[in-house]
C-alpha atoms as a PDB file:
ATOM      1  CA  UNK A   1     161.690  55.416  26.925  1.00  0.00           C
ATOM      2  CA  UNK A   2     161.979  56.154  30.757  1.00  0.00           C
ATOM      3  CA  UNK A   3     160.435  59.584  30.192  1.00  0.00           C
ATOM      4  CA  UNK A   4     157.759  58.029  28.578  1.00  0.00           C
ATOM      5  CA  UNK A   5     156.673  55.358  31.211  1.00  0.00           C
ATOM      6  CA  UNK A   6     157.575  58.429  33.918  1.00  0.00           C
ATOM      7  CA  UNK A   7     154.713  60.533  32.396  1.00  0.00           C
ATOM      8  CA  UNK A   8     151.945  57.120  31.665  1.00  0.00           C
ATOM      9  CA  UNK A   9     152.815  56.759  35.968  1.00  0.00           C
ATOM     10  CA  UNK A  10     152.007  60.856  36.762  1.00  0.00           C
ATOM     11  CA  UNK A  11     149.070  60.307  34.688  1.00  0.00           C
ATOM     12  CA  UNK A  12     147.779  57.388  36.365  1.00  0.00           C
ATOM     13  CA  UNK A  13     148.508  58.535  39.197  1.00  0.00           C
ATOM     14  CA  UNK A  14     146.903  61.740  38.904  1.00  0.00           C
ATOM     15  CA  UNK A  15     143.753  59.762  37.389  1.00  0.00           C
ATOM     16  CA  UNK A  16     143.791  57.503  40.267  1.00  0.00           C
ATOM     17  CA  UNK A  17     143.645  60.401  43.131  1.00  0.00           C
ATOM     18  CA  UNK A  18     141.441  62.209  40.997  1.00  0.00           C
ATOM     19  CA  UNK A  19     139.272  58.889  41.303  1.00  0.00           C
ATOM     20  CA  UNK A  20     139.540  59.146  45.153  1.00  0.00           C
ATOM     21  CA  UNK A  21     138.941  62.398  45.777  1.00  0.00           C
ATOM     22  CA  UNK A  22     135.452  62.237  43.660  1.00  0.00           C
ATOM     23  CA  UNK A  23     134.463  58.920  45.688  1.00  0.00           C
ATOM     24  CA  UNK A  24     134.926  60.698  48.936  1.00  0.00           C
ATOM     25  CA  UNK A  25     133.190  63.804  47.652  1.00  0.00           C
ATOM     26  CA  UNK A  26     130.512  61.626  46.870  1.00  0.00           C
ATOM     27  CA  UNK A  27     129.875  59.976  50.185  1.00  0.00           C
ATOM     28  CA  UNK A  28     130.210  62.974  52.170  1.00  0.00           C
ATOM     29  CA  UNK A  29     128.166  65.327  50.575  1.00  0.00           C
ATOM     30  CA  UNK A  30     124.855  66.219  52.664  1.00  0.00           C
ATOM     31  CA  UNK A  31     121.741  65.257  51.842  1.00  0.00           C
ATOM     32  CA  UNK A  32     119.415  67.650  50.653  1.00  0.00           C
ATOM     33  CA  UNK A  33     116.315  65.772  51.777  1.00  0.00           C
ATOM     34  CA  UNK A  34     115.289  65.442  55.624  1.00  0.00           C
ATOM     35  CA  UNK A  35     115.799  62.994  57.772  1.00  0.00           C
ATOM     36  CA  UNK A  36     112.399  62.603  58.344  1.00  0.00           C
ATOM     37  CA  UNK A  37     111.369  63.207  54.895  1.00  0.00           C
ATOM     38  CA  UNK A  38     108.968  59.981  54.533  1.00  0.00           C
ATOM     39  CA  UNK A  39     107.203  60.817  57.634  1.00  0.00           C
ATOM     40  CA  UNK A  40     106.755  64.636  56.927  1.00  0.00           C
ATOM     41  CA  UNK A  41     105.565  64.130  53.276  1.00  0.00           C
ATOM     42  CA  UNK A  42     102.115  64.657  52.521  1.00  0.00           C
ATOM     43  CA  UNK A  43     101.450  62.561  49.680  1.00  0.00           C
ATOM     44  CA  UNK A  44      98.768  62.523  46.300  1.00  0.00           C
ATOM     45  CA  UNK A  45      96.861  59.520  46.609  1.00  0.00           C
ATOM     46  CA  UNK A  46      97.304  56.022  48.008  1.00  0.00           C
ATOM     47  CA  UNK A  47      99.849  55.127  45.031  1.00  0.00           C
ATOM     48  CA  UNK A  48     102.001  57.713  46.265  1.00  0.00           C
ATOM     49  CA  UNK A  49     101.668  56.266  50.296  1.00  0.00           C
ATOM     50  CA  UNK A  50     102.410  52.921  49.427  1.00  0.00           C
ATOM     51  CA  UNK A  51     105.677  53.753  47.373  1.00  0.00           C
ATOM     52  CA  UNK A  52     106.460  55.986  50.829  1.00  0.00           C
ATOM     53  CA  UNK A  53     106.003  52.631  53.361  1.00  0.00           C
ATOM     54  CA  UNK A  54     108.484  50.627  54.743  1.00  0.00           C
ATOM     55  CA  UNK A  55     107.226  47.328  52.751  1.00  0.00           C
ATOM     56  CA  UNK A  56     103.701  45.934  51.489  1.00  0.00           C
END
């Protein structure tokens, strides 16, 4: 029984830093658009401009 509830806690535990390491992947990977990408976009039509502003 003890070898059973050892290998459920390596498990969770390994799904747990597994878990981790993917949330910190995801919030430090680099952004493939520009900084400045809504001012350096040349948009299609007013549609497109409005979606673009900060706001109505």
């Amino acid at each position: 029984m003890k070898k059973v509830l050892k290998i459920i806690g390596i498990i969770l535990l390994v799904i747990v830093v597994l878990i981790a390491v993917f949330i910190y992947w995801i919030t430090h990977i680099d952004s493939s658009l520009k900084d400045n990408y809504r001012d350096s976009i040349e948009t299609g039509g007013s549609i497109e401009a409005a979606y673009l502003e900060d706001g109505p």
